[in-house]
N, C-alpha and C. Protein backbone atom coordinates (compact mmCIF):
# COMPACT_ATOMS: atom_id res chain seq x y z
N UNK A 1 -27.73 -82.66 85.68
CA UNK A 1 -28.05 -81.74 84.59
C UNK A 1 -28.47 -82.54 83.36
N UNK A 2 -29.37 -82.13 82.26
CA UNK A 2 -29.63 -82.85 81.36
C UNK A 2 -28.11 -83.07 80.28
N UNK A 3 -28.88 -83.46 79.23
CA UNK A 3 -27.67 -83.91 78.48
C UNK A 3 -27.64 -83.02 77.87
N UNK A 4 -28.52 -82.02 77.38
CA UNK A 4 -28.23 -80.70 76.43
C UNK A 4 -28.04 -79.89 77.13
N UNK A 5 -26.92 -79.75 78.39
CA UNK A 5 -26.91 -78.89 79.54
C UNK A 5 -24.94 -79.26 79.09
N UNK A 6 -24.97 -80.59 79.12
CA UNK A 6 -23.35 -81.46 79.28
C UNK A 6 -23.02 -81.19 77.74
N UNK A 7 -23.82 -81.33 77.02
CA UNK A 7 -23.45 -80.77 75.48
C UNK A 7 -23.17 -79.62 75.01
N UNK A 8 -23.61 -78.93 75.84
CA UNK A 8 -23.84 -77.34 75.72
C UNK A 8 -22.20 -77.19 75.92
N UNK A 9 -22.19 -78.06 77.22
CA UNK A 9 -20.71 -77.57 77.94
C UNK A 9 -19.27 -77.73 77.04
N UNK A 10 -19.46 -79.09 75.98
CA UNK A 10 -18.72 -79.66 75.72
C UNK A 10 -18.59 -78.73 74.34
N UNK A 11 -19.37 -78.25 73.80
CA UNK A 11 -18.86 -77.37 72.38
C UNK A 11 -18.50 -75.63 72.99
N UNK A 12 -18.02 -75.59 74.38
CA UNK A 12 -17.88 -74.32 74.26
C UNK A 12 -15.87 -74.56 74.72
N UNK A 13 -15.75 -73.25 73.89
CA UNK A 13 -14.07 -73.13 73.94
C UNK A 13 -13.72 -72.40 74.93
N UNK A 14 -12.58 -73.02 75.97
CA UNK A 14 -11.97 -72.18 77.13
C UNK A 14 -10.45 -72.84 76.82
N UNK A 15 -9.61 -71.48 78.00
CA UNK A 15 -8.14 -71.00 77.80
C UNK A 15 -7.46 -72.31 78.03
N UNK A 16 -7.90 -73.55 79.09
CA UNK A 16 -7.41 -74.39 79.07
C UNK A 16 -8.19 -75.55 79.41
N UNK A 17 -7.44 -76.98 79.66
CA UNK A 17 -8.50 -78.18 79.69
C UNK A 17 -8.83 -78.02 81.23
N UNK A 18 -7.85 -77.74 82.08
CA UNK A 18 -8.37 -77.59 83.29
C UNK A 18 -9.75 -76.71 83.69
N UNK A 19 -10.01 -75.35 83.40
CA UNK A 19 -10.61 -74.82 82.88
C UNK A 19 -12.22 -75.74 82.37
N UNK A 20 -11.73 -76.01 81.12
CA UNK A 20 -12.95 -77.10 80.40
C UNK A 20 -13.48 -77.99 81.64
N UNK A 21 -12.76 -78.67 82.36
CA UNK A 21 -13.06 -79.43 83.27
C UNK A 21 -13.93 -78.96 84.38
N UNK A 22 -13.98 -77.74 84.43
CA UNK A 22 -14.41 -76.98 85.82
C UNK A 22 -15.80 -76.75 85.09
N UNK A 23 -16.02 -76.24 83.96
CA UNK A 23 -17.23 -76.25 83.33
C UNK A 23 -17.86 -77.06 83.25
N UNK A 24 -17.15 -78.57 83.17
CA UNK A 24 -18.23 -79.77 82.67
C UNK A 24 -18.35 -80.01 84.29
N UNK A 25 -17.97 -79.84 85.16
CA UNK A 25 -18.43 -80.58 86.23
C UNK A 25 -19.99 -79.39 86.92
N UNK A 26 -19.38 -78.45 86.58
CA UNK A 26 -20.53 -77.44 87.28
C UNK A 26 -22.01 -77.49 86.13
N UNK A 27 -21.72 -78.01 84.84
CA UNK A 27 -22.66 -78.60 83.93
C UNK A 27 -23.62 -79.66 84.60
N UNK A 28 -22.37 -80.89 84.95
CA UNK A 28 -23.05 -82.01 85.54
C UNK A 28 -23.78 -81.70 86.66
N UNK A 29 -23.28 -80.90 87.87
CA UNK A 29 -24.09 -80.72 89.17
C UNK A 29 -24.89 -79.93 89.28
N UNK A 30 -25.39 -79.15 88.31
CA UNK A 30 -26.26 -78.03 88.02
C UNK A 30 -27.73 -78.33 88.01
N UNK A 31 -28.79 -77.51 88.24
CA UNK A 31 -30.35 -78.54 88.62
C UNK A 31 -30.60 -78.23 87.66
N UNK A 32 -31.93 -77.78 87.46
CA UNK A 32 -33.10 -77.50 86.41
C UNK A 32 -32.80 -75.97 85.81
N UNK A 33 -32.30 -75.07 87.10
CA UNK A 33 -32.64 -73.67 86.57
C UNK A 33 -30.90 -73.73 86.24
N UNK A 34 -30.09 -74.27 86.22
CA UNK A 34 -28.72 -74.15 85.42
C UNK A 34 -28.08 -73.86 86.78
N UNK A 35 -28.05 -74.19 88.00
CA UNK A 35 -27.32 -73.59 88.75
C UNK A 35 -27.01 -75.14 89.72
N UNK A 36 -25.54 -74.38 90.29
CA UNK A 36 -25.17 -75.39 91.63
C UNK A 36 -24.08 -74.50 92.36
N UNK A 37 -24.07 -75.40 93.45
CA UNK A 37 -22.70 -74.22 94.52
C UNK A 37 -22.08 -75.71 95.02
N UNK A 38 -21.27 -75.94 94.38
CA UNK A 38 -20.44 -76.89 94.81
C UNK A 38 -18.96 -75.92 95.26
N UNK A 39 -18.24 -76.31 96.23
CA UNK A 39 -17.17 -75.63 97.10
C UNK A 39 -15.73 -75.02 95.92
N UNK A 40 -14.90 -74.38 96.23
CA UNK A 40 -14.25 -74.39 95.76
C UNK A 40 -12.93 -75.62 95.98
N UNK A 41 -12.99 -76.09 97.19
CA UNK A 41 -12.35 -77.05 98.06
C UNK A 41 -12.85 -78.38 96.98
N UNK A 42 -13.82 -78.58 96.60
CA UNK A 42 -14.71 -79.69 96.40
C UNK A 42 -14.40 -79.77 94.99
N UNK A 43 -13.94 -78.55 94.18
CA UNK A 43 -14.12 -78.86 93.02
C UNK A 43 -12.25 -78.85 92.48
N UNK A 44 -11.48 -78.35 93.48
CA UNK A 44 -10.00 -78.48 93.41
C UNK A 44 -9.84 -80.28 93.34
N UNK A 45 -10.63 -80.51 94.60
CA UNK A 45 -10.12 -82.19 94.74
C UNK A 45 -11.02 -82.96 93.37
N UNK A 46 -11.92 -83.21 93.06
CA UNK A 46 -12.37 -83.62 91.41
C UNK A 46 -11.46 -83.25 90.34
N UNK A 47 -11.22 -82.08 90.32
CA UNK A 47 -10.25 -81.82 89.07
C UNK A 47 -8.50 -81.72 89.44
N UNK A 48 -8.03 -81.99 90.92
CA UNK A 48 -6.76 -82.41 91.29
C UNK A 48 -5.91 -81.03 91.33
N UNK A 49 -6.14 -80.17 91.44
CA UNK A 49 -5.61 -78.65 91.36
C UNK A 49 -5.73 -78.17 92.80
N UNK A 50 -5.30 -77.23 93.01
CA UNK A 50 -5.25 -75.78 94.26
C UNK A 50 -6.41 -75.41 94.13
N UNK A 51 -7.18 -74.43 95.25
CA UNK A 51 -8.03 -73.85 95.41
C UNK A 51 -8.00 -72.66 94.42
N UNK A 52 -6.46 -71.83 94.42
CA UNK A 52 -6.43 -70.62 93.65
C UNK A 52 -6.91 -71.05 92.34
N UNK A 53 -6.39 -71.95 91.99
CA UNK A 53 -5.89 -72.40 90.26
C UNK A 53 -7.49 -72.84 90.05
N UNK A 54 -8.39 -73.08 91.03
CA UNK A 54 -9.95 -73.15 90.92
C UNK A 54 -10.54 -72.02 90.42
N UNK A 55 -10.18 -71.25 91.57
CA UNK A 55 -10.51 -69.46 91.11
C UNK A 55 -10.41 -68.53 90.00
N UNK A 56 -9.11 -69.46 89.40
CA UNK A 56 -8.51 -68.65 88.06
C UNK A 56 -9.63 -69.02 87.06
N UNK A 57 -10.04 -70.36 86.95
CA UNK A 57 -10.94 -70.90 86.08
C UNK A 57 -12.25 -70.45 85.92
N UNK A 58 -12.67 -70.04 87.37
CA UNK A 58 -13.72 -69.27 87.63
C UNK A 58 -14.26 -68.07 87.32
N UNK A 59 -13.30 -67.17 87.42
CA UNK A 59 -12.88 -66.04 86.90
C UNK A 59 -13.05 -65.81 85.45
N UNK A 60 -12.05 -67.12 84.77
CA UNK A 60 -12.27 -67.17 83.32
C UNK A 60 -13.58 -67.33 83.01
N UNK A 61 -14.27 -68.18 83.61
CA UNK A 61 -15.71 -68.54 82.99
C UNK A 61 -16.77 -67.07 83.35
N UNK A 62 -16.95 -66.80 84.36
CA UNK A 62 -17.37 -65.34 84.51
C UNK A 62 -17.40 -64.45 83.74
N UNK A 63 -16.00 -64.22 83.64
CA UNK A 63 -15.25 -62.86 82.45
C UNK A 63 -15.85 -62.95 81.16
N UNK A 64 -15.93 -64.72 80.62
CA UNK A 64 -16.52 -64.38 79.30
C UNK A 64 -17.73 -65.17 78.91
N UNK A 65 -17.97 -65.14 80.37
CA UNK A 65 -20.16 -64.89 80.07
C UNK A 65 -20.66 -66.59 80.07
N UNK A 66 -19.65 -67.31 80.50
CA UNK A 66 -20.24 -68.65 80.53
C UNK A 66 -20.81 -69.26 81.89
N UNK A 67 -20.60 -68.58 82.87
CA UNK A 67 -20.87 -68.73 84.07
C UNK A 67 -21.19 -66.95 84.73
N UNK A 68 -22.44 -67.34 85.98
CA UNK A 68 -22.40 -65.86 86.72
C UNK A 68 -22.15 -66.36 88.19
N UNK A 69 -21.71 -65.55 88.53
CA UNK A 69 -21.47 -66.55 89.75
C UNK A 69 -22.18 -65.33 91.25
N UNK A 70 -22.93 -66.02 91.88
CA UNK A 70 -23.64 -65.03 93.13
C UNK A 70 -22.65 -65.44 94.67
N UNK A 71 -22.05 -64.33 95.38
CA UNK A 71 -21.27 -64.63 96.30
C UNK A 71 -22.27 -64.89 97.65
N UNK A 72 -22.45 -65.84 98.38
CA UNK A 72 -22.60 -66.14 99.27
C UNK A 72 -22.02 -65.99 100.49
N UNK A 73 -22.19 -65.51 101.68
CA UNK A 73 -21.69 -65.36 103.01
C UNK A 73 -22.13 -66.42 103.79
N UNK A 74 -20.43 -67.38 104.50
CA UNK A 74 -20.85 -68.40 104.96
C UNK A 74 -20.79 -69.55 104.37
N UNK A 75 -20.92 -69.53 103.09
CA UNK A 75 -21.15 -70.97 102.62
C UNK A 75 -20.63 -70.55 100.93
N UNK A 76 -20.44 -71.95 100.19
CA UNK A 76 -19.93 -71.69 99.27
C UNK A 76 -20.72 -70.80 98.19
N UNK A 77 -20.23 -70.55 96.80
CA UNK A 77 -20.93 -69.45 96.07
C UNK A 77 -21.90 -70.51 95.06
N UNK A 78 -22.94 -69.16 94.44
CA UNK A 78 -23.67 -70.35 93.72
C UNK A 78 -23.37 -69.85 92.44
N UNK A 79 -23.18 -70.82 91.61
CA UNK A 79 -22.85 -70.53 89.91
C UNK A 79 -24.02 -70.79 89.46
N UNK A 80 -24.46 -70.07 88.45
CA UNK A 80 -25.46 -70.47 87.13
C UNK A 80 -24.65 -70.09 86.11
N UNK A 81 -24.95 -71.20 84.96
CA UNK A 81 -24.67 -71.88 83.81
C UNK A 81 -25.22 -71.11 82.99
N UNK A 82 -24.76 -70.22 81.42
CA UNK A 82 -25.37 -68.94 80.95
C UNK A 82 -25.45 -69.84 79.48
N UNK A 83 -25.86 -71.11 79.72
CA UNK A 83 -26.44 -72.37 78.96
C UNK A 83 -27.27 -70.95 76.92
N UNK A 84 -27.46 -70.30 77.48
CA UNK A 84 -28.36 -69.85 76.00
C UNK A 84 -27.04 -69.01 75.47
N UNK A 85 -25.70 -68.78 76.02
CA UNK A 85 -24.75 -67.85 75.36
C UNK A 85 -24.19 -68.56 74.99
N UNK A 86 -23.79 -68.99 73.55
CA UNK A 86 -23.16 -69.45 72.54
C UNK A 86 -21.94 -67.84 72.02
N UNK A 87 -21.19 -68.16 73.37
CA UNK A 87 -20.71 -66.71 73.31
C UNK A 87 -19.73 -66.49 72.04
N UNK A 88 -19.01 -67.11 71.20
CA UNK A 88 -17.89 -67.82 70.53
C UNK A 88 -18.47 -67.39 68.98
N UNK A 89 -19.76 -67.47 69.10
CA UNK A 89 -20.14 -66.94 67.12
C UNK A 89 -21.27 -66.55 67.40
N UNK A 90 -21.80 -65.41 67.67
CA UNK A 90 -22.94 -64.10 67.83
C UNK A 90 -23.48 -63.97 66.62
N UNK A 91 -24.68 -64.34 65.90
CA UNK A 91 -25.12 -63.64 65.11
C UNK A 91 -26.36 -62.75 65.25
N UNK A 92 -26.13 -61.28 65.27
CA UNK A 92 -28.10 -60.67 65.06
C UNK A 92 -28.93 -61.16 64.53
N UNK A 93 -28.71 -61.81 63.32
CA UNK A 93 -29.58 -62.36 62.29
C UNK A 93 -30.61 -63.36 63.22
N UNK A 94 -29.68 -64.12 64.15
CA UNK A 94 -30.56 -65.31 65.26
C UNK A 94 -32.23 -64.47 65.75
N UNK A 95 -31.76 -62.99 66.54
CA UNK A 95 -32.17 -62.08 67.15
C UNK A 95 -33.32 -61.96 66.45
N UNK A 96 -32.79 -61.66 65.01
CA UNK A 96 -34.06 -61.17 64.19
C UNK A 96 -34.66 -62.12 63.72
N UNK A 97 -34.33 -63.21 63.57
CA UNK A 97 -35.34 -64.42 62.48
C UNK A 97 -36.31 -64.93 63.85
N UNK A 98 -35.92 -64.88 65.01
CA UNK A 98 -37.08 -65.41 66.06
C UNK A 98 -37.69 -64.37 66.83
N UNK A 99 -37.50 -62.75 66.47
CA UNK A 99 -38.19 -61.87 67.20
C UNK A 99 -39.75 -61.90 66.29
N UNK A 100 -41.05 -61.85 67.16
CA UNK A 100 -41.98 -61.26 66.31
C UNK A 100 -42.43 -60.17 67.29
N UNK A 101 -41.59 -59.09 67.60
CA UNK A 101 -42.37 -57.82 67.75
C UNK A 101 -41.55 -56.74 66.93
N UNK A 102 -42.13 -55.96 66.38
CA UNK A 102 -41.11 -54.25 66.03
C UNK A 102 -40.22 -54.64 66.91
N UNK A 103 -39.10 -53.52 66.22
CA UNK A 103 -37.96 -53.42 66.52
C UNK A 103 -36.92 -52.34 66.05
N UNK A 104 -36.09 -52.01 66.19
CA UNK A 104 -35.66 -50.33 66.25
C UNK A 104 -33.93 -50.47 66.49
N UNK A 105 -33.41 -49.86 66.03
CA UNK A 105 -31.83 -49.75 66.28
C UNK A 105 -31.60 -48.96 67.87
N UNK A 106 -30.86 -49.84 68.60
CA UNK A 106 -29.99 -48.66 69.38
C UNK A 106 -29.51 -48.71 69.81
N UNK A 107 -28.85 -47.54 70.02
CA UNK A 107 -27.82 -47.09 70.90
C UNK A 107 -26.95 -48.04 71.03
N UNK A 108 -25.17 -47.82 70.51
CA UNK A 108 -24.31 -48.96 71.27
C UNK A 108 -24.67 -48.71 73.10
N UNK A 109 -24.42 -50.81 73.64
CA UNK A 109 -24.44 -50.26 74.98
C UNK A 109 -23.12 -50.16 75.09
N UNK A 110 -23.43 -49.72 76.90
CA UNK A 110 -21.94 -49.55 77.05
C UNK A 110 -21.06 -50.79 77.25
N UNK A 111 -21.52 -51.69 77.40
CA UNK A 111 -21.09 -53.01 78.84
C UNK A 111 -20.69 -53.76 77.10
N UNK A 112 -21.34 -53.60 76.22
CA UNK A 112 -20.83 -54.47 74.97
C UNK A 112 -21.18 -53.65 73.28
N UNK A 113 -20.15 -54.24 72.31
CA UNK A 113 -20.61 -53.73 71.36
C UNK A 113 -21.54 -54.52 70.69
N UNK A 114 -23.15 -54.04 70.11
CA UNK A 114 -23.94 -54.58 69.30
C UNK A 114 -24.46 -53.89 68.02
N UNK A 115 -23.14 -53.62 67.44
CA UNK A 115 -23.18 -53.28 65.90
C UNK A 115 -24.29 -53.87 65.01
N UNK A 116 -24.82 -52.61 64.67
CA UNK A 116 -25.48 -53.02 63.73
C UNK A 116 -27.15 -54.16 64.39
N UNK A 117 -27.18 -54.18 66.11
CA UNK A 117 -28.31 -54.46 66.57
C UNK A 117 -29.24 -54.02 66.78
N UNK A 118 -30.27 -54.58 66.51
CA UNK A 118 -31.71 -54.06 66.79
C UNK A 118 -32.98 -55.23 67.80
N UNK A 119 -33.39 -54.60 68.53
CA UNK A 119 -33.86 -55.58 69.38
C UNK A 119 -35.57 -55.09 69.90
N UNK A 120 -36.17 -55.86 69.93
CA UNK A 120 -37.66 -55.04 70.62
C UNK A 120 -38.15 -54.22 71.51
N UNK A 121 -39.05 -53.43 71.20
CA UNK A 121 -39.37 -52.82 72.28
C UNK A 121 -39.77 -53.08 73.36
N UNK A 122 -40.52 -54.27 73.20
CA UNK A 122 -40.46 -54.94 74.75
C UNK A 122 -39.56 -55.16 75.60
N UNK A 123 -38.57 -55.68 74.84
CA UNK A 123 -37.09 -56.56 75.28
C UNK A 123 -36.03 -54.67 75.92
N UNK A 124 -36.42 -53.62 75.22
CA UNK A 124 -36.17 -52.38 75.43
C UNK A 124 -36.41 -51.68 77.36
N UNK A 125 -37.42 -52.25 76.79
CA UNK A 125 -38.35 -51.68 78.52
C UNK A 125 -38.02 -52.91 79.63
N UNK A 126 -37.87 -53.73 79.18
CA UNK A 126 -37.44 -54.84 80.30
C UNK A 126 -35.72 -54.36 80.19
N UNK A 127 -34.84 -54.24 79.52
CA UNK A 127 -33.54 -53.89 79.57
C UNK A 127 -33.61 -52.50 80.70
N UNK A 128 -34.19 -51.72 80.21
CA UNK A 128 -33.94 -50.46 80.96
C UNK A 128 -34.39 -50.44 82.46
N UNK A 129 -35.32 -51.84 82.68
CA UNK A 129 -35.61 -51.80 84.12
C UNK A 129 -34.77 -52.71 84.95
N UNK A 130 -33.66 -53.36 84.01
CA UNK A 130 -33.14 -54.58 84.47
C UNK A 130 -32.02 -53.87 84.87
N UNK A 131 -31.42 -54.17 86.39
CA UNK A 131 -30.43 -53.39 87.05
C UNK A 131 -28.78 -53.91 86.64
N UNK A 132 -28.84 -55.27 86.41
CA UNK A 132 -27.41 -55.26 85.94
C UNK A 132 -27.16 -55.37 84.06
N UNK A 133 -26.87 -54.24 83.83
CA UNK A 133 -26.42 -54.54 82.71
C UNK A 133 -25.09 -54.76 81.80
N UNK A 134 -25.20 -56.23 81.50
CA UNK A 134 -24.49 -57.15 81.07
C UNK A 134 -25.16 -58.08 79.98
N UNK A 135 -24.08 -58.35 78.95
CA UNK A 135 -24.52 -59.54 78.61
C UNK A 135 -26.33 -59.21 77.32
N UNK A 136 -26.37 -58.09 76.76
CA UNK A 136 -27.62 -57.57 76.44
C UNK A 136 -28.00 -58.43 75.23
N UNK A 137 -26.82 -58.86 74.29
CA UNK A 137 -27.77 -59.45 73.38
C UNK A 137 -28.22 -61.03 73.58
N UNK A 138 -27.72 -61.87 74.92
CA UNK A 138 -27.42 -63.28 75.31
C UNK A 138 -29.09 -62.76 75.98
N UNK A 139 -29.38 -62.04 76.59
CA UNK A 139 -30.39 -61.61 77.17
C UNK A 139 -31.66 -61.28 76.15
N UNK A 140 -31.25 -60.85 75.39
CA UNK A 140 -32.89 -60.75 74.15
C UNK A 140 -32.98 -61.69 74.04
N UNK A 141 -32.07 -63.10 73.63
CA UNK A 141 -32.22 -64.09 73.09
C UNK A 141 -33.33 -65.05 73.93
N UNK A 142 -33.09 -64.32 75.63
CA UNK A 142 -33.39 -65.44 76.06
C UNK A 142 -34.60 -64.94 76.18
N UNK A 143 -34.92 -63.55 76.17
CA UNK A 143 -36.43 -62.44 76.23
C UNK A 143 -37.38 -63.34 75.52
N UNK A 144 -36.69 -63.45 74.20
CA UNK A 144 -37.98 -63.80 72.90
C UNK A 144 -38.60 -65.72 73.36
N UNK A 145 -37.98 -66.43 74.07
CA UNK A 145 -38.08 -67.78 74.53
C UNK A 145 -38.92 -67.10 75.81
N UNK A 146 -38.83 -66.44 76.29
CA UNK A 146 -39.75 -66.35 77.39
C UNK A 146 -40.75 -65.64 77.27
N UNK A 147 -40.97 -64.68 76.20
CA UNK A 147 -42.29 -63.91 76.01
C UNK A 147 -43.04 -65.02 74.75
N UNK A 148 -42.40 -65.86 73.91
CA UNK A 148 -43.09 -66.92 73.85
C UNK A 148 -44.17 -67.67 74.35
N UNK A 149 -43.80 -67.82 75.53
CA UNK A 149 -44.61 -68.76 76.51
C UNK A 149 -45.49 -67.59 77.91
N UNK A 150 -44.89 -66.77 77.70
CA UNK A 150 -45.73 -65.77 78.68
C UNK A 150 -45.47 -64.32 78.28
N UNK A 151 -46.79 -64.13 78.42
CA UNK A 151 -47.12 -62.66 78.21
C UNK A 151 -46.18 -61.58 78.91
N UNK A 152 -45.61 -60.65 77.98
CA UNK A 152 -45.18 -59.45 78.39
C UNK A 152 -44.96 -58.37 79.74
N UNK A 153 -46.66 -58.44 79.68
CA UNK A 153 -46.95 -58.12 81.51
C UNK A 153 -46.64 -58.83 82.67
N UNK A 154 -46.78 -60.02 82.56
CA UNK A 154 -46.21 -61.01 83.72
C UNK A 154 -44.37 -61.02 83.84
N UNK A 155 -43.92 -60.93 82.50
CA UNK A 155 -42.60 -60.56 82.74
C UNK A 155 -42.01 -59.36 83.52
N UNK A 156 -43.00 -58.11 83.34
CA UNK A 156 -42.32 -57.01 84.13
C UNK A 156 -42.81 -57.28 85.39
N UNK A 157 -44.16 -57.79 85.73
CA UNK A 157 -44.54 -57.69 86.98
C UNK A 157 -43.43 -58.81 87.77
N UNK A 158 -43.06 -59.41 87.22
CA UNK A 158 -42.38 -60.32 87.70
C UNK A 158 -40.99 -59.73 87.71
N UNK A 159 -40.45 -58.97 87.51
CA UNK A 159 -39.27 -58.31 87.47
C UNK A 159 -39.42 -56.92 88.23
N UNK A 160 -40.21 -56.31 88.95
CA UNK A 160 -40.78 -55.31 89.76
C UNK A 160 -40.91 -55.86 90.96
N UNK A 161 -41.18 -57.38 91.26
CA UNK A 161 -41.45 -57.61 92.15
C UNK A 161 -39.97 -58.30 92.93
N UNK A 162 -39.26 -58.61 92.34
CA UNK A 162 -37.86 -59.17 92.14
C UNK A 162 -36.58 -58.27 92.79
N UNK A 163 -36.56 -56.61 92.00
CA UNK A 163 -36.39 -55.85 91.95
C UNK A 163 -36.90 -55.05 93.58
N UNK A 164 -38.03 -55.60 94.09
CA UNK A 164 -38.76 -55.04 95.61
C UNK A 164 -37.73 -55.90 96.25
N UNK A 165 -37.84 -57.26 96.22
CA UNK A 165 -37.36 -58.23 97.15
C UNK A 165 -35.73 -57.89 97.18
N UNK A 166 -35.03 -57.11 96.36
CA UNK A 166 -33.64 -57.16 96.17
C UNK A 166 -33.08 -55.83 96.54
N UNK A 167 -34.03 -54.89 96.28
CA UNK A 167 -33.34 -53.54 96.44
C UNK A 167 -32.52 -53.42 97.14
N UNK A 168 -31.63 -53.76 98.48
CA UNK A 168 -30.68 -54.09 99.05
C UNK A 168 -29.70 -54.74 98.35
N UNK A 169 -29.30 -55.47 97.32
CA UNK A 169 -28.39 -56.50 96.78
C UNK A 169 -27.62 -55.64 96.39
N UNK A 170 -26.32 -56.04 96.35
CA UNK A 170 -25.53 -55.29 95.47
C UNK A 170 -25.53 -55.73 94.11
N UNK A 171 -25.62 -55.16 93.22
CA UNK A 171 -25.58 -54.79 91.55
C UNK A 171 -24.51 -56.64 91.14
N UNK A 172 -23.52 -56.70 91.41
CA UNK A 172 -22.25 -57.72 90.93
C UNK A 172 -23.06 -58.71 91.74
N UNK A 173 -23.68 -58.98 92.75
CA UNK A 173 -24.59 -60.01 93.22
C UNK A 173 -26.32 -60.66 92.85
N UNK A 174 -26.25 -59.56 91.54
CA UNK A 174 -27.59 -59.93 91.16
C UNK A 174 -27.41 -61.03 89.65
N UNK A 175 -28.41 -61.77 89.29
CA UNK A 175 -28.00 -62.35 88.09
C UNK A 175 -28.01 -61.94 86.52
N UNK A 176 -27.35 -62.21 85.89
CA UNK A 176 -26.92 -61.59 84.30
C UNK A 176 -28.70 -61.91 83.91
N UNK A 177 -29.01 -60.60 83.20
CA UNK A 177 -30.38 -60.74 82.54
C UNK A 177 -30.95 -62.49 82.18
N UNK A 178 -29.89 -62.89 81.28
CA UNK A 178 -30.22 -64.06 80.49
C UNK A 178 -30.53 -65.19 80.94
N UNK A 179 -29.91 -65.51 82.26
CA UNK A 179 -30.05 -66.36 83.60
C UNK A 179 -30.86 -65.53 84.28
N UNK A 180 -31.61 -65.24 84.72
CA UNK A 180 -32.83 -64.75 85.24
C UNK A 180 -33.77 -64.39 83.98
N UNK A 181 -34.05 -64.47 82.88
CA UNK A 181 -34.97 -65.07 82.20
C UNK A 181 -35.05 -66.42 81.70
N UNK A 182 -33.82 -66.72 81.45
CA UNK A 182 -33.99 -68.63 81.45
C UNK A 182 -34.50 -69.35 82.78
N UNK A 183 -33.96 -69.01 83.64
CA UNK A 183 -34.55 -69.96 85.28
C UNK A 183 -36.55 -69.39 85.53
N UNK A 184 -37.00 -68.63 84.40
CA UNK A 184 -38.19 -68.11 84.74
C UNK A 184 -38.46 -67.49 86.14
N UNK A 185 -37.54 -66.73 86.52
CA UNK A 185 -37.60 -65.75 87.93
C UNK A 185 -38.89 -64.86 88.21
N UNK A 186 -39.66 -64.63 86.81
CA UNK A 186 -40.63 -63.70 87.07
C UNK A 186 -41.75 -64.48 87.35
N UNK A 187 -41.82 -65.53 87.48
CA UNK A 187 -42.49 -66.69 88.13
C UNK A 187 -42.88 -66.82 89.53
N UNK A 188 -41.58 -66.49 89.91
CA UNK A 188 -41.28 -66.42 91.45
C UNK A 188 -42.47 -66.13 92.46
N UNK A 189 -42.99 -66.26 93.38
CA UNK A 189 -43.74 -65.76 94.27
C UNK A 189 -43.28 -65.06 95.48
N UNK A 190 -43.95 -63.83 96.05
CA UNK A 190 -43.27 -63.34 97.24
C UNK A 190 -43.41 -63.97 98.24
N UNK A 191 -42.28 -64.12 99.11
CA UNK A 191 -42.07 -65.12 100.19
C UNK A 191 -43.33 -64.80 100.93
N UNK A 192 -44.07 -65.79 102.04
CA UNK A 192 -45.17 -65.78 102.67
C UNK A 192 -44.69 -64.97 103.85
N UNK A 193 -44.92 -63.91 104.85
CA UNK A 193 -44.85 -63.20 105.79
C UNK A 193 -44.89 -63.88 106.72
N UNK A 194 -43.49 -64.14 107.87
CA UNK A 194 -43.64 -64.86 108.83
C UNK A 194 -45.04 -64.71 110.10
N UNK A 195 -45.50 -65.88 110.47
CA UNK A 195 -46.63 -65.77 111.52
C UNK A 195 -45.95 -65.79 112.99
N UNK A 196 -44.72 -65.83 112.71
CA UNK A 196 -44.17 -65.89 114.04
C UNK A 196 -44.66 -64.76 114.89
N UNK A 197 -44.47 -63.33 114.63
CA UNK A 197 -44.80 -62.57 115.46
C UNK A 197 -46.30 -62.52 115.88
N UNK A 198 -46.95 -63.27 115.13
CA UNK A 198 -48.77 -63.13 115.30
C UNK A 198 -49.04 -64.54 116.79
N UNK A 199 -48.31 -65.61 116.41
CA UNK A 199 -48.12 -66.55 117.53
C UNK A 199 -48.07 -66.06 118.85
N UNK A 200 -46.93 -65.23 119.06
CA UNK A 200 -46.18 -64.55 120.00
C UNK A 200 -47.23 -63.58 120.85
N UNK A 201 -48.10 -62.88 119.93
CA UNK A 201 -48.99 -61.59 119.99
C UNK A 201 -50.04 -62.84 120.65
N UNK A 202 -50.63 -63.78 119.85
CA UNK A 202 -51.59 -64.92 120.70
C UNK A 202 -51.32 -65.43 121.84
């Protein structure tokens, strides 16, 4: 992981050092898009603890938005790193000094309170199509860094197409908005259609 990945890790506050420890290591083994699946087995023996007492930490980091974690069948789970939530001191003001589109008050959500927030209409229409909602203002933040660098339309098409490939997933298995606009997911391409059956048919 880079070093503003291990820095990131090191100014954020958790319940204990054990805890802290489980963060900086999933910091360190984490790739480009903030993610790694190192074992739970794997990460007891590095930090010298139980498997449970792994879980507890896990849990903690989950619960308060520093980690999402996707369950895997078969093999261990994969964590991504929610690297843009500076969850600990929230300001709107951030929201607003780097948004440049309109913007509009609304509605408390339900999943969090954002008193007194206002966020774009773009960032609006991508929220309302985005299936897990969590995490909404860590998620504008990361909106306005990605409509930066790419146009609006490529973001939804890229989130429609995401949204095709997943419709089966369950909701708690999909990723927190903010980590799926930081890893640039709407990027993604649809997998190529196996030729196997065309072989077979030859």
């Amino acid at each position: 992981m880079s070093i503003q990945g291990l820095n990131w890790c090191i100014k954020q506050k958790t319940d204990t050092p054990t805890t802290k420890l489980v963060l900086f290591i999933l910091s360190n083994y984490a790739d480009e898009n903030g993610s790694c699946y190192p074992s739970e087995k794997y990460l007891g023996e590095l930090v010298g603890v139980s498997d449970r007492q792994i879980r507890r930490c896990l849990n903690y980091l989950a619960k308060n938005n520093l980690i999402s974690i996707q369950a895997r069948t078969g093999t261990s789970n994969r964590y991504f790193l929610t690297m843009e939530a500076d969850v600990r001191t929230p300001s709107v003001a951030d929201v607003r000094t780097d948004r440049t589109h309109t913007s509009y008050n609304t509605k408390e959500d339900t999943k969090e309170n954002t008193k007194d927030g206002s966020y774009s209409k773009n960032f609006e229409i991508f929220w309302s199509k985005y299936p897990r909602k969590v995490g909404k203002y860590n998620a504008a933040k990361s909106f306005i860094k990605a409509e930066q660098s790419h146009n609006f339309e490529m973001i939804v098409k890229g989130l429609e197409l995401f949204l095709k490939l997943n419709q089966d997933t369950e909701t708690r298995f999909i990723p927190h908005a903010a980590t799926w606009l930081n890893g640039r997911r709407f990027l993604d391409e649809k997998p190529k259609a196996s030729n196997s059956l065309n072989n077979i048919a030859g």
